[in-house]
C-alpha atoms as a PDB file:
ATOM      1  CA  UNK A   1      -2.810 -25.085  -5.434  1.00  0.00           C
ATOM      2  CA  UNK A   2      -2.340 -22.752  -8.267  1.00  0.00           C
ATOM      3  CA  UNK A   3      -6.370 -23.249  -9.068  1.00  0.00           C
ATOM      4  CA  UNK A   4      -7.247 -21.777  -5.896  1.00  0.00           C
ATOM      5  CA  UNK A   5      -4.451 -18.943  -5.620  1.00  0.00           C
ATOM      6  CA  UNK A   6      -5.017 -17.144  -8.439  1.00  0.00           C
ATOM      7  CA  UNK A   7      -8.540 -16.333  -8.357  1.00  0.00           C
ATOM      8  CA  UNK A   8      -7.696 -15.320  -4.895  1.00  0.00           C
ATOM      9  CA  UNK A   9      -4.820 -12.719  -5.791  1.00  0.00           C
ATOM     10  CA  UNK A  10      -7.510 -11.551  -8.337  1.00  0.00           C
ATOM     11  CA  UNK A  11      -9.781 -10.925  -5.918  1.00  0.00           C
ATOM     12  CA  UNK A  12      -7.330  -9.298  -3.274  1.00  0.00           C
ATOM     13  CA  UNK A  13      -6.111  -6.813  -6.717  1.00  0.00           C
ATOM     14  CA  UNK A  14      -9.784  -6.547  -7.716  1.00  0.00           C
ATOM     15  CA  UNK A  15     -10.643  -5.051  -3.483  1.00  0.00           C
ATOM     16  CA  UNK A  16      -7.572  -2.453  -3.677  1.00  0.00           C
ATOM     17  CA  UNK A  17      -7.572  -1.328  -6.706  1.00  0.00           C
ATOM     18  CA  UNK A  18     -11.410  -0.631  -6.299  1.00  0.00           C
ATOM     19  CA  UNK A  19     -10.550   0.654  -2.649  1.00  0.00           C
ATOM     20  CA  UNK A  20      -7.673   2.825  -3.944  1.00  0.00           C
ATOM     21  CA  UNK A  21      -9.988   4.739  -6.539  1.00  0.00           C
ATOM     22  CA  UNK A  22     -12.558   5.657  -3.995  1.00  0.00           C
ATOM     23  CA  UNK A  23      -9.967   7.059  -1.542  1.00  0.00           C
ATOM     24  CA  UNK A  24      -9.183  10.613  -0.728  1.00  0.00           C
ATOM     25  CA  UNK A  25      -6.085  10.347  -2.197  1.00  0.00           C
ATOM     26  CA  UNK A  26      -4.245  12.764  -4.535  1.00  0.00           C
ATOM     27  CA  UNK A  27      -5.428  11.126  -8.033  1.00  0.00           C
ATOM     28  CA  UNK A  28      -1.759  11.250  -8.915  1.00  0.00           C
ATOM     29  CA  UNK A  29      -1.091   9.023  -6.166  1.00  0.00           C
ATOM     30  CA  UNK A  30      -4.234   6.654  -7.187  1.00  0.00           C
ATOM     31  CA  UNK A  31      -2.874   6.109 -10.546  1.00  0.00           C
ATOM     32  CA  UNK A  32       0.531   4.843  -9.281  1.00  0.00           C
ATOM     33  CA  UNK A  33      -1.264   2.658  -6.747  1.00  0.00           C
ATOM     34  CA  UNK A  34      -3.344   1.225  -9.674  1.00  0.00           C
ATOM     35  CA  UNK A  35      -0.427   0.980 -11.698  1.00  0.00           C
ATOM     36  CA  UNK A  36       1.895  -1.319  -8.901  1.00  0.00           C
ATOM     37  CA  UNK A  37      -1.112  -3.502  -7.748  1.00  0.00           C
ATOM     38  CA  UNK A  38      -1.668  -4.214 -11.974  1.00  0.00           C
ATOM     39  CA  UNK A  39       2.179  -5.191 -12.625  1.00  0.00           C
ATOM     40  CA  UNK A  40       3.026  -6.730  -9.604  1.00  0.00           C
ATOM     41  CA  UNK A  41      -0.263  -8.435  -8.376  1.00  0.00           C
ATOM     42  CA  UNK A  42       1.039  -9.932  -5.319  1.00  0.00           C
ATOM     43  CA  UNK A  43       3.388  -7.950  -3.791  1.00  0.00           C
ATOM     44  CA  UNK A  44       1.827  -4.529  -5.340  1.00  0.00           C
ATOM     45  CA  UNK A  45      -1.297  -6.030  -3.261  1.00  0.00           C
ATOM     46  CA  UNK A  46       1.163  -6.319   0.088  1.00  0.00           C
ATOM     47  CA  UNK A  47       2.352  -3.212  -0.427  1.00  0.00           C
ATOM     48  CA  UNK A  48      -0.619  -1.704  -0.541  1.00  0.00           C
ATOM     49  CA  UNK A  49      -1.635  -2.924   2.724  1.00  0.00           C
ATOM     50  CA  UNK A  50       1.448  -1.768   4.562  1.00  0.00           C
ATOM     51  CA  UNK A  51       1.871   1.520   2.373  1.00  0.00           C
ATOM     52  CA  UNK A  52      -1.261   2.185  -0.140  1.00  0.00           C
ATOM     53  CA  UNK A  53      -3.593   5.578   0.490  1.00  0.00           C
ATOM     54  CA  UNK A  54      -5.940   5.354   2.971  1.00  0.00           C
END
């Protein structure tokens, strides 16, 4: 199970963190989202979907 979840949650940090950088977001606000999705890859991932910059 593990094989096939991580290279998922890669891929779902990989889409917002590349989505978060080319938002119109305050670049202050891009740097935290960056930061939370990095040292929490699955929830910072969550919470970006219910919370991150559009």
């Amino acid at each position: 199970m593990e094989a096939i979840a991580a290279p998922l949650i890669l891929l779902a940090d990989l889409w917002a963190i590349v989505r978060t950088v080319r938002s119109d977001a305050d670049t202050s606000k891009k740097i935290l989202w960056v930061g939370i999705v990095l040292l929490l890859p699955f929830i910072g991932v969550v919470a970006w979907i219910l919370f991150g910059p559009s």
